[in-house]
Each structure stands twice: as structure tokens, then as C-alpha cells.
N, C-alpha and C. Protein backbone atom coordinates (compact mmCIF):
# COMPACT_ATOMS: atom_id res chain seq x y z
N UNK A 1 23.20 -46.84 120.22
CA UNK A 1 21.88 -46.26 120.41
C UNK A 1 21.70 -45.79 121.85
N UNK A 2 22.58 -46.58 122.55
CA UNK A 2 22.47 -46.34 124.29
C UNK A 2 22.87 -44.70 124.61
N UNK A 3 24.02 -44.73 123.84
CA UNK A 3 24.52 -43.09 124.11
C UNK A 3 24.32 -41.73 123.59
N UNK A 4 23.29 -42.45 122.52
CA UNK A 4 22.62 -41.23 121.87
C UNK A 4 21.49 -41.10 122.57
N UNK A 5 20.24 -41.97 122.89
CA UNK A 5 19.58 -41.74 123.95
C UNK A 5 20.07 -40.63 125.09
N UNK A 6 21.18 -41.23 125.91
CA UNK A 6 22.05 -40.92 126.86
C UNK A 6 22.00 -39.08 126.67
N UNK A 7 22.86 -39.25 125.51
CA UNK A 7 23.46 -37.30 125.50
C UNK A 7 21.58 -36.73 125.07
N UNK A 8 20.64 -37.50 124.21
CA UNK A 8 19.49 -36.59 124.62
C UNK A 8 18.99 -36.16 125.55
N UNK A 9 19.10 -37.18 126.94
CA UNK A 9 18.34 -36.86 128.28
C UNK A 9 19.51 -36.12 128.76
N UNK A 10 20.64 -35.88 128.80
CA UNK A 10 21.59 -34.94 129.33
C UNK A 10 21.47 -33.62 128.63
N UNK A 11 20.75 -33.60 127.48
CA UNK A 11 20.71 -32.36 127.11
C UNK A 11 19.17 -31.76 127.68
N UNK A 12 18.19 -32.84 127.55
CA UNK A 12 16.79 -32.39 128.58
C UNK A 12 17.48 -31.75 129.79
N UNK A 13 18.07 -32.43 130.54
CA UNK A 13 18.48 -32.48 131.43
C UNK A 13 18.91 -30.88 131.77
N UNK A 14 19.93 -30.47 131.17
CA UNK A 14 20.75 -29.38 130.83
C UNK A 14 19.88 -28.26 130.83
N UNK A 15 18.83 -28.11 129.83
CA UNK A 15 17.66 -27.11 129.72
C UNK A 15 16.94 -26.72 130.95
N UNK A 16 16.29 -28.38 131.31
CA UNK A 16 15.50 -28.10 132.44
C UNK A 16 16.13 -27.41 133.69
N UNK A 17 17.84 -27.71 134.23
CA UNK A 17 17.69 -26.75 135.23
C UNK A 17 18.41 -25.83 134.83
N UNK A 18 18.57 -24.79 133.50
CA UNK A 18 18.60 -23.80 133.20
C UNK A 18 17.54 -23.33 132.74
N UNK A 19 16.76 -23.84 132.76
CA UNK A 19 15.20 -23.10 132.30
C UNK A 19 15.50 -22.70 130.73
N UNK A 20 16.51 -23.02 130.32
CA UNK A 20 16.47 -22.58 128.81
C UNK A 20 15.74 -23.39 127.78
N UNK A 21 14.03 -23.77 127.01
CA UNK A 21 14.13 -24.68 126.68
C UNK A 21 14.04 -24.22 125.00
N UNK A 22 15.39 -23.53 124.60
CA UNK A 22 15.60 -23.01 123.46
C UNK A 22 16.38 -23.92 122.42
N UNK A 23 16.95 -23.35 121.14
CA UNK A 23 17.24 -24.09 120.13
C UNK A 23 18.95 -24.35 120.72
N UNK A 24 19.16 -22.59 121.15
CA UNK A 24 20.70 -22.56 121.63
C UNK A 24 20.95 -23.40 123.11
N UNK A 25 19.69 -23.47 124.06
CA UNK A 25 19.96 -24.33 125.06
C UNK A 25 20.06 -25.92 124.68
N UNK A 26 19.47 -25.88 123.74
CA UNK A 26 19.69 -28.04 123.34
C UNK A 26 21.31 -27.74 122.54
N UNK A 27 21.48 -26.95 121.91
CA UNK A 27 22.78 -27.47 121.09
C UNK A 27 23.88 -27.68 122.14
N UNK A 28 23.74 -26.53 123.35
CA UNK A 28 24.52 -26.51 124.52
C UNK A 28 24.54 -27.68 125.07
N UNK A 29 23.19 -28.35 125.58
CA UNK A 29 23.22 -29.80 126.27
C UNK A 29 23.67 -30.80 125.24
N UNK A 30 23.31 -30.83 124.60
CA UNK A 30 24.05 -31.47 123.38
C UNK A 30 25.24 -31.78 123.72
N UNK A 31 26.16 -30.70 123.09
CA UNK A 31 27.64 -30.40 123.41
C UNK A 31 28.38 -30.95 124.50
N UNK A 32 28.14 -30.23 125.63
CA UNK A 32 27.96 -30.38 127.42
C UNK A 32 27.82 -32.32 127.24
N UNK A 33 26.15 -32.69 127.37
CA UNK A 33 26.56 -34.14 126.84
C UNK A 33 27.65 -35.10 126.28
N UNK A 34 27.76 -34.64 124.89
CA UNK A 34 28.62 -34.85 124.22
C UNK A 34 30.31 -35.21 124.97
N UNK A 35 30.45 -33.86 125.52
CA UNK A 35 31.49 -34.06 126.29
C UNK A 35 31.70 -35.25 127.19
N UNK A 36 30.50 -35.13 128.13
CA UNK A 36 30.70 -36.04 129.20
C UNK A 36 30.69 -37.52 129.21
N UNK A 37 30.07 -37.61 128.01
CA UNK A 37 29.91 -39.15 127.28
C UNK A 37 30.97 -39.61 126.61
N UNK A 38 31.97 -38.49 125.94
CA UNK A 38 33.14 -38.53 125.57
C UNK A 38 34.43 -39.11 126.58
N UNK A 39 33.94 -38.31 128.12
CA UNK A 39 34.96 -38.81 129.20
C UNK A 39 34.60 -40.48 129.40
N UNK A 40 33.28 -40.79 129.58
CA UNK A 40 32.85 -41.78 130.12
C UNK A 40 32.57 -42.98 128.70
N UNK A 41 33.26 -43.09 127.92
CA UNK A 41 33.23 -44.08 126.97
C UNK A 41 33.59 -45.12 127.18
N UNK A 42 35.23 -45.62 128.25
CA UNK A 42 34.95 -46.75 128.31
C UNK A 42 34.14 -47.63 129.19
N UNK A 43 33.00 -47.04 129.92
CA UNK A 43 31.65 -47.50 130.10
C UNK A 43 31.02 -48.77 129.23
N UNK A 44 31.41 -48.01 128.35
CA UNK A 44 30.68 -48.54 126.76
C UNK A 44 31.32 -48.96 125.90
N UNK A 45 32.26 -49.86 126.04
CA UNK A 45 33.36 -49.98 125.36
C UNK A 45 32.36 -50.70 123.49
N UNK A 46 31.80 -51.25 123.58
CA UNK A 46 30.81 -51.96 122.22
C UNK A 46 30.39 -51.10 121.82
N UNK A 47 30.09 -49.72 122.46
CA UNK A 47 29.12 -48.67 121.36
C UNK A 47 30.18 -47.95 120.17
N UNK A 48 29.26 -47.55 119.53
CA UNK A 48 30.09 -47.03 118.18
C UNK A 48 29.55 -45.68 117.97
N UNK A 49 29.10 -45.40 119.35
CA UNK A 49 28.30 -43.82 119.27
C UNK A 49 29.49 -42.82 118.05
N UNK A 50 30.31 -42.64 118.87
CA UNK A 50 31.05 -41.91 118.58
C UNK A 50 31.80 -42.01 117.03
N UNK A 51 32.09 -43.14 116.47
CA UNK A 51 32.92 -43.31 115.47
C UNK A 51 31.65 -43.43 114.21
N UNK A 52 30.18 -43.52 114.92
CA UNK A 52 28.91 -43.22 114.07
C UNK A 52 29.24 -41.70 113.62
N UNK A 53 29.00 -41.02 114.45
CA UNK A 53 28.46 -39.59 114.94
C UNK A 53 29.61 -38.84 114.35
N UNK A 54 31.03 -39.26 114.35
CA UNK A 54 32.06 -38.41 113.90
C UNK A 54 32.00 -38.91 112.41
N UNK A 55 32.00 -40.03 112.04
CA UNK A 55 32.02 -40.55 110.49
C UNK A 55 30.64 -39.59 109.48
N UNK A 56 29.51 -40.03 110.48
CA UNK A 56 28.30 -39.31 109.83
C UNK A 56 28.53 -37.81 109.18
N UNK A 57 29.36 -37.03 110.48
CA UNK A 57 29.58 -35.46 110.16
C UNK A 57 30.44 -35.37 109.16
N UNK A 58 31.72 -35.97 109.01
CA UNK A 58 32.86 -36.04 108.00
C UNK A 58 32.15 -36.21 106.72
N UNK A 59 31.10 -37.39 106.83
CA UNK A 59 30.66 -37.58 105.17
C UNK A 59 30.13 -36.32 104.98
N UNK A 60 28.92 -36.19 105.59
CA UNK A 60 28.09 -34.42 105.36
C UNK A 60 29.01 -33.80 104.72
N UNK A 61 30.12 -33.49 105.71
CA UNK A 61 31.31 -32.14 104.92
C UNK A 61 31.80 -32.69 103.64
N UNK A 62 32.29 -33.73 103.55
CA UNK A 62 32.55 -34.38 102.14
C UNK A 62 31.91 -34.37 101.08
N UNK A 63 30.59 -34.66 101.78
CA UNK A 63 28.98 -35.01 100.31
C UNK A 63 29.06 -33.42 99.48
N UNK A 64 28.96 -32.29 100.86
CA UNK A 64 28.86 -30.96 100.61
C UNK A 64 30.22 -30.63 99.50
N UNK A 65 31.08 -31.01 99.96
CA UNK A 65 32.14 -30.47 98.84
C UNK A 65 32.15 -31.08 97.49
N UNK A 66 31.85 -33.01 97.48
CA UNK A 66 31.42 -33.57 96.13
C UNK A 66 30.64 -32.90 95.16
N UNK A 67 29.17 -32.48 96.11
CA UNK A 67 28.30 -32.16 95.81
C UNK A 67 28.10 -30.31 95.09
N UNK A 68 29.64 -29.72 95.24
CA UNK A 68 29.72 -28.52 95.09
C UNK A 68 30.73 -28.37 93.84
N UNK A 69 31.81 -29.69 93.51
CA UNK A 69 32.39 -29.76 92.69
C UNK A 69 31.96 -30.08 91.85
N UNK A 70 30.89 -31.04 91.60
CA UNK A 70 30.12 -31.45 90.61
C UNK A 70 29.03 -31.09 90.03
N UNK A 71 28.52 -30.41 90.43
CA UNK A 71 28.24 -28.93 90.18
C UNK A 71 28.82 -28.16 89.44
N UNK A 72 29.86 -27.64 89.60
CA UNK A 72 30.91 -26.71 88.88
C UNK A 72 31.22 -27.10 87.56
N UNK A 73 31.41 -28.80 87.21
CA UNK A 73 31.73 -29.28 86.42
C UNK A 73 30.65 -29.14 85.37
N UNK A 74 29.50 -29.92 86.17
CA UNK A 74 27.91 -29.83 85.04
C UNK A 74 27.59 -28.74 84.68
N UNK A 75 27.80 -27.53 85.10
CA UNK A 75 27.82 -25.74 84.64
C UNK A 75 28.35 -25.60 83.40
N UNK A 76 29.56 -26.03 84.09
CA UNK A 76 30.68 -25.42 83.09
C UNK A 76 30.54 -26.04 81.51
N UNK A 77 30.04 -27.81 81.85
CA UNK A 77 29.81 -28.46 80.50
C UNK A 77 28.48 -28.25 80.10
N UNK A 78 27.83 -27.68 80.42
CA UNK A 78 26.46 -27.07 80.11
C UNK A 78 26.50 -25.88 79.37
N UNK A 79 27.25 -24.88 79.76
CA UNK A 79 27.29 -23.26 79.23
C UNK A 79 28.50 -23.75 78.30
N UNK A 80 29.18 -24.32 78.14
CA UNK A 80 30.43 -24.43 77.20
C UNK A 80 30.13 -24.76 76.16
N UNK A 81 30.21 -24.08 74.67
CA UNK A 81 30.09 -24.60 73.54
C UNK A 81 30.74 -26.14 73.02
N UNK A 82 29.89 -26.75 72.56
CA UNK A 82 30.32 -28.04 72.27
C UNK A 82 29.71 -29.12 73.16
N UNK A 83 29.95 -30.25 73.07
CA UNK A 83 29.58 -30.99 73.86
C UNK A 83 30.89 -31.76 74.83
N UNK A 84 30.85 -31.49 75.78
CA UNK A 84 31.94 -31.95 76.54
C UNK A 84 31.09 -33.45 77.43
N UNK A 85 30.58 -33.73 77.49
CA UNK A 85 29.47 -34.65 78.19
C UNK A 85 30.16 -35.75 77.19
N UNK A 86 30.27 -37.34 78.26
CA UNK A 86 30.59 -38.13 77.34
C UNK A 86 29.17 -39.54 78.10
N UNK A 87 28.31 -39.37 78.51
CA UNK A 87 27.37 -40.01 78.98
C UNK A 87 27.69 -41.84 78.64
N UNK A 88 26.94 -42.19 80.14
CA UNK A 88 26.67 -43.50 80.05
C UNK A 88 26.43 -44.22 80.76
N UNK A 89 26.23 -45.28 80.79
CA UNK A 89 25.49 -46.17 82.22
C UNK A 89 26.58 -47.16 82.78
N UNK A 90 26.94 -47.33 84.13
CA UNK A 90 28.03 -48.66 84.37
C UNK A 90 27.16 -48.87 85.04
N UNK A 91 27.91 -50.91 85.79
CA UNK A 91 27.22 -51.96 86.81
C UNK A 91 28.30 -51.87 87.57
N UNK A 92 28.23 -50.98 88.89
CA UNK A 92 29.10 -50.95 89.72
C UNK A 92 28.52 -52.20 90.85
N UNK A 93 29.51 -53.11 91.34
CA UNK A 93 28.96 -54.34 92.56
C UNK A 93 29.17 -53.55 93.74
N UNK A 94 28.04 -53.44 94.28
CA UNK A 94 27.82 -53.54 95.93
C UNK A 94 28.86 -54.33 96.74
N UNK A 95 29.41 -53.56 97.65
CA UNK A 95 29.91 -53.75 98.99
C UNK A 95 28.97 -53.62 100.43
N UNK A 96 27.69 -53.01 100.29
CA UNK A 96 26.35 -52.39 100.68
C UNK A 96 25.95 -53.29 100.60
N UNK A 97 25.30 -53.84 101.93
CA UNK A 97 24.46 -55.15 102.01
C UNK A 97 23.07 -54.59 102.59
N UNK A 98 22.61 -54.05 103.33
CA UNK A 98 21.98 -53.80 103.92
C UNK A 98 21.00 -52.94 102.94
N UNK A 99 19.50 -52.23 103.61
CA UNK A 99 18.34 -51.51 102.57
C UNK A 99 19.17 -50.18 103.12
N UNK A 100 19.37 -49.75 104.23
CA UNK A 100 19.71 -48.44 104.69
C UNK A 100 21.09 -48.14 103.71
N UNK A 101 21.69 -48.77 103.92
CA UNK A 101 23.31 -48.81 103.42
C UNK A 101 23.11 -48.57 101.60
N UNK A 102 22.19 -49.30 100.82
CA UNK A 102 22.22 -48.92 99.52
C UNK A 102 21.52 -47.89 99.12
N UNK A 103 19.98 -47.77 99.84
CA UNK A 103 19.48 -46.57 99.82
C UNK A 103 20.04 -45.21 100.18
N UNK A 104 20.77 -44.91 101.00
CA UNK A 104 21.93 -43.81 101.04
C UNK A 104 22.69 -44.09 100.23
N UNK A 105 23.45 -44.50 99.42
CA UNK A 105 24.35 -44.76 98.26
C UNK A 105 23.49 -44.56 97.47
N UNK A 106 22.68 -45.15 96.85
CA UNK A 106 21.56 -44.79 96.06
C UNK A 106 21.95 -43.15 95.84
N UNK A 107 20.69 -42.88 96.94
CA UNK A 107 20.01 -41.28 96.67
C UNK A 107 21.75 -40.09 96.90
N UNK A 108 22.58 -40.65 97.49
CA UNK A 108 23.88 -39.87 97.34
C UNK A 108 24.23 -39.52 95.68
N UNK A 109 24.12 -40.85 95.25
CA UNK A 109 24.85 -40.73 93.91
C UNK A 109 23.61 -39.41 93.26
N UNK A 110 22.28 -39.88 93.11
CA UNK A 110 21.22 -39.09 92.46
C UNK A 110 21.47 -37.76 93.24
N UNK A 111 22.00 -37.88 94.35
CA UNK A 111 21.92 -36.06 94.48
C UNK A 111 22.96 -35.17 94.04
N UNK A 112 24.02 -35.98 93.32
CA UNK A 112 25.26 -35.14 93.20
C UNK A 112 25.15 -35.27 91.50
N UNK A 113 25.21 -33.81 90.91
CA UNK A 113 25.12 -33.50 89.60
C UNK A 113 25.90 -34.26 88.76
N UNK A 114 24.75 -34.61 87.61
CA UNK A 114 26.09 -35.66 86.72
C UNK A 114 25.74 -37.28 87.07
N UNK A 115 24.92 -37.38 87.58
CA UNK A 115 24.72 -39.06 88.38
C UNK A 115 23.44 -39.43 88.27
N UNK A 116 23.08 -40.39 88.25
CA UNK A 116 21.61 -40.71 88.71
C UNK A 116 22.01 -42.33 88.99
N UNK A 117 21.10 -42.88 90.29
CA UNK A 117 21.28 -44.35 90.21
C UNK A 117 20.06 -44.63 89.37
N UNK A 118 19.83 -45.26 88.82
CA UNK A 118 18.64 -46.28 88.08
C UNK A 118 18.37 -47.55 88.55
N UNK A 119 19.44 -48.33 88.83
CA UNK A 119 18.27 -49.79 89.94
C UNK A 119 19.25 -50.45 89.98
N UNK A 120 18.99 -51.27 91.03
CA UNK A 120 19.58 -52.37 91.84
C UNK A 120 19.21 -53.72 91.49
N UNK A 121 20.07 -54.42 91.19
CA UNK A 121 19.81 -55.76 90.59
C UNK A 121 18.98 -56.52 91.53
N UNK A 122 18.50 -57.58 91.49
CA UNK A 122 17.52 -58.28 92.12
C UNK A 122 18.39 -58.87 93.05
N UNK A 123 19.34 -59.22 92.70
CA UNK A 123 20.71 -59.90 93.68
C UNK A 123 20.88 -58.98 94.82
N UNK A 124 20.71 -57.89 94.94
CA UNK A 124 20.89 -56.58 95.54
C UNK A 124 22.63 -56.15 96.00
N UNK A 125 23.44 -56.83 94.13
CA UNK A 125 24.94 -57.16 94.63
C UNK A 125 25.55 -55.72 93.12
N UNK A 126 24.66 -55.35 92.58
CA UNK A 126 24.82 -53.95 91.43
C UNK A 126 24.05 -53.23 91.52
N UNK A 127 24.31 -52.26 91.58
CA UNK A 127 23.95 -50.84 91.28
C UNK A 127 24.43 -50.22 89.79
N UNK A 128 23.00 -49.96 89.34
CA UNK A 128 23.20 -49.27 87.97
C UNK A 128 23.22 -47.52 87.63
N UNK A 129 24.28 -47.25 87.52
CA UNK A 129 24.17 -45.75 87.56
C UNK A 129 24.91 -45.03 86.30
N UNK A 130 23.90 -43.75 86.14
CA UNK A 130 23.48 -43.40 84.52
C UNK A 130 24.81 -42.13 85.15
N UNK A 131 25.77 -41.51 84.57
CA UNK A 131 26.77 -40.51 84.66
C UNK A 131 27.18 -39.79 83.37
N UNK A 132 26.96 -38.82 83.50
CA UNK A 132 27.16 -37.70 82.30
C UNK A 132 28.67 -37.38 81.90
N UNK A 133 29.69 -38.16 82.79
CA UNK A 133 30.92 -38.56 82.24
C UNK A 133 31.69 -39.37 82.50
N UNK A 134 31.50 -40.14 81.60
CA UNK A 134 32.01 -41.63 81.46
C UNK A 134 33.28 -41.99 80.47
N UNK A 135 34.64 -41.14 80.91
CA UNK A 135 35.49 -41.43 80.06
C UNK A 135 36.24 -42.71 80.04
N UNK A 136 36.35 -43.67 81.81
CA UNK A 136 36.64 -44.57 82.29
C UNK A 136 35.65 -45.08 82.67
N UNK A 137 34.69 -46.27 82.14
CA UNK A 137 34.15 -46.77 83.00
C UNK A 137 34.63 -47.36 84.27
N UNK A 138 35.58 -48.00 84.24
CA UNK A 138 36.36 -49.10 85.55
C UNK A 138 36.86 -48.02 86.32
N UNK A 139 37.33 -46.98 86.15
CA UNK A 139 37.98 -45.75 87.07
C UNK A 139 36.94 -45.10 87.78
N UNK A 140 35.57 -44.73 87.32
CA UNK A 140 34.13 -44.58 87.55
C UNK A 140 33.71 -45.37 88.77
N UNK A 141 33.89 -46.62 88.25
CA UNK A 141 33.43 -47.30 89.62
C UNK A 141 33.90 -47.44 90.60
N UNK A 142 35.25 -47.69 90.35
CA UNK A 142 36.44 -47.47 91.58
C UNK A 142 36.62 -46.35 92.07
N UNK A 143 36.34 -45.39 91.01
CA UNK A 143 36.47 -44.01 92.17
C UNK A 143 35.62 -43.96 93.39
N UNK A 144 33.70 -44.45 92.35
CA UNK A 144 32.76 -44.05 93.54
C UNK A 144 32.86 -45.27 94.49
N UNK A 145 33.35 -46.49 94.35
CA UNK A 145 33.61 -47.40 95.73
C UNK A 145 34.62 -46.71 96.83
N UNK A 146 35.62 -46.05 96.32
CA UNK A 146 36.60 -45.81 96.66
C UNK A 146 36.02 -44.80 97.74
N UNK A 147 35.39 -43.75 97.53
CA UNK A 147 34.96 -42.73 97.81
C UNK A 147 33.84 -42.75 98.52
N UNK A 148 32.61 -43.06 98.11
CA UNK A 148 31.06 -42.55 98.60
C UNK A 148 30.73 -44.20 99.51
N UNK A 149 30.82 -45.07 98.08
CA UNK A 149 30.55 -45.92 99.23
C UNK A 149 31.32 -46.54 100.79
N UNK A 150 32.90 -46.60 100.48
CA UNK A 150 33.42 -46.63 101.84
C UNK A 150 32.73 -45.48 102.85
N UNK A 151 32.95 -44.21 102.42
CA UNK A 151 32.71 -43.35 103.01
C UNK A 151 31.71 -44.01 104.30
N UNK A 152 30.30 -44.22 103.03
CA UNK A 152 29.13 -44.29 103.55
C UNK A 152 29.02 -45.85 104.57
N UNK A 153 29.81 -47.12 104.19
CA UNK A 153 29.72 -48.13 104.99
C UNK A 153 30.74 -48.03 106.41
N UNK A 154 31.94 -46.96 106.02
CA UNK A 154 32.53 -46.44 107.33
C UNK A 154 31.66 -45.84 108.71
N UNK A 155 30.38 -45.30 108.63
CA UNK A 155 29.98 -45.21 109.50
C UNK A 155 28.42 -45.47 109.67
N UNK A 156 27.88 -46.25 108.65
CA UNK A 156 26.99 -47.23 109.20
C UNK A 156 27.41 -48.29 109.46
N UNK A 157 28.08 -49.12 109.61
CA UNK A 157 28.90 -50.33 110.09
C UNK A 157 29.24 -49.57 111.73
């Protein structure tokens, strides 16, 4: 949290004595920041700025491509004569301990076509999620542990 603070006031910083106080002057201080916080890390040897901040972006690009394949799929079994949809609900167990950590797993799964979560056991140790193809259940769950949730505990941890 120290170094994200940090690269914001280096990017104030940056604007103010370029007088730029534009969208393209913050991405610059940003950056510029970025950099210099990059040289000066082992300062900070406990922060996780960085392995946050690079994990966070990787998932984005990832979610975006999940989120573009699955898609393609729900189209295709939508406009395709017949029913290709084999629907159903699994109890995948949490590795996600935390409210932040399941609630992003959560609303990930519900945003990517073909998914919906439906609820979290009172234990807060399953997640129940409804999927429009369910040819493996056990492959289902292991895929999305495998996948979304590491993903997602890789860089909130």
C-alpha cells in the first residue's frame, strides 16, 4: 500500500512541475513512478506492490480472453440447431478465505458466459456454481481452481 501511495504522489508530483494536469500527464507520472519505484524496491523488500500490480494486469488480460472464449462457445450453442448445452450445478471447495478473495471469484465466474455463482455455503469453504456445460463435473472444478481461482489468490495474497 506504501508504494502505491508512493508512485501516486510521484505522479502528482510529475504533473505539477510540468504543469500538465491531464489524463496523458498522470499515465506519464504513473509510468515515470512506476519506474523509479521499480529501481528502488529493495527499500521495500515486504511490499508486494509489484507482484500485486503485475498479477492484477495478467488476470485482466486473461479474464478478457476467458471472457471472449466463452462467449464464442455460448453463441455458437445458442444459434446451433439442437441442443448442445449439457447444464448443471457443482460444489466446488474454496481455497478463498477471505470476503474480497470470494467475492471476485464469485462475480468472475457470473461474468463469464455459461456460469453463474449461486451461493456460498455458510462454512464459506463451497461455492455453488450453475454452468451451461457440465460434461465433467470434477474436470469443471479443477479446471476453474486451476485457473480463475489461483489466478485470482496469486495476486491478492
Amino acid at each position: 500500500m506504501t508504494l502505491l501511495l508512493l508512485n501516486i504522489l510521484l505522479a502528482i508530483a510529475w504533473m505539477g512541475v510540468n504543469g500538465d494536469f491531464s489524463l496523458a500527464g498522470l499515465l506519464v507520472g504513473l509510468t515515470l513512478g512506476h519506474l523509479v519505484l521499480f529501481i528502488v524496491r529493495p527499500m521495500f523488500p515486504d511490499d508486494g506492490f509489484f507482484r500485486r500490480l503485475w498479477g492484477g494486469v495478467g488476470f485482466f488480460f486473461w479474464f478478457l480472453k476467458e471472457l471472449w472464449l466463452s462467449s464464442i462457445r455460448v453463441a455458437k450453442a445458442v444459434l446451433s440447431p439442437g441442443i448442445g448445452a449439457r447444464p448443471g450445478v457443482i460444489a466446488m471447495p474454496l481455497d478463498a478465505r477471505s470476503d474480497a478473495e470470494i467475492t471476485l471469484l464469485a462475480c468472475c465466474i457470473t461474468l463469464t458466459p455459461g456460469t453463474l455463482s449461486l451461493d456460498v455455503s455458510p462454512d464459506r469453504r463451497t461455492l455453488y456454481i450453475h454452468a451451461m456445460f457440465v460434461d465433467d463435473p470434477e474436470r469443471l472444478k479443477q479446471e476453474t481452481k486451476d485457473t480463475m481461482e489461483r489466478r485470482i489468490l496469486e495476486f491478492m495474497r
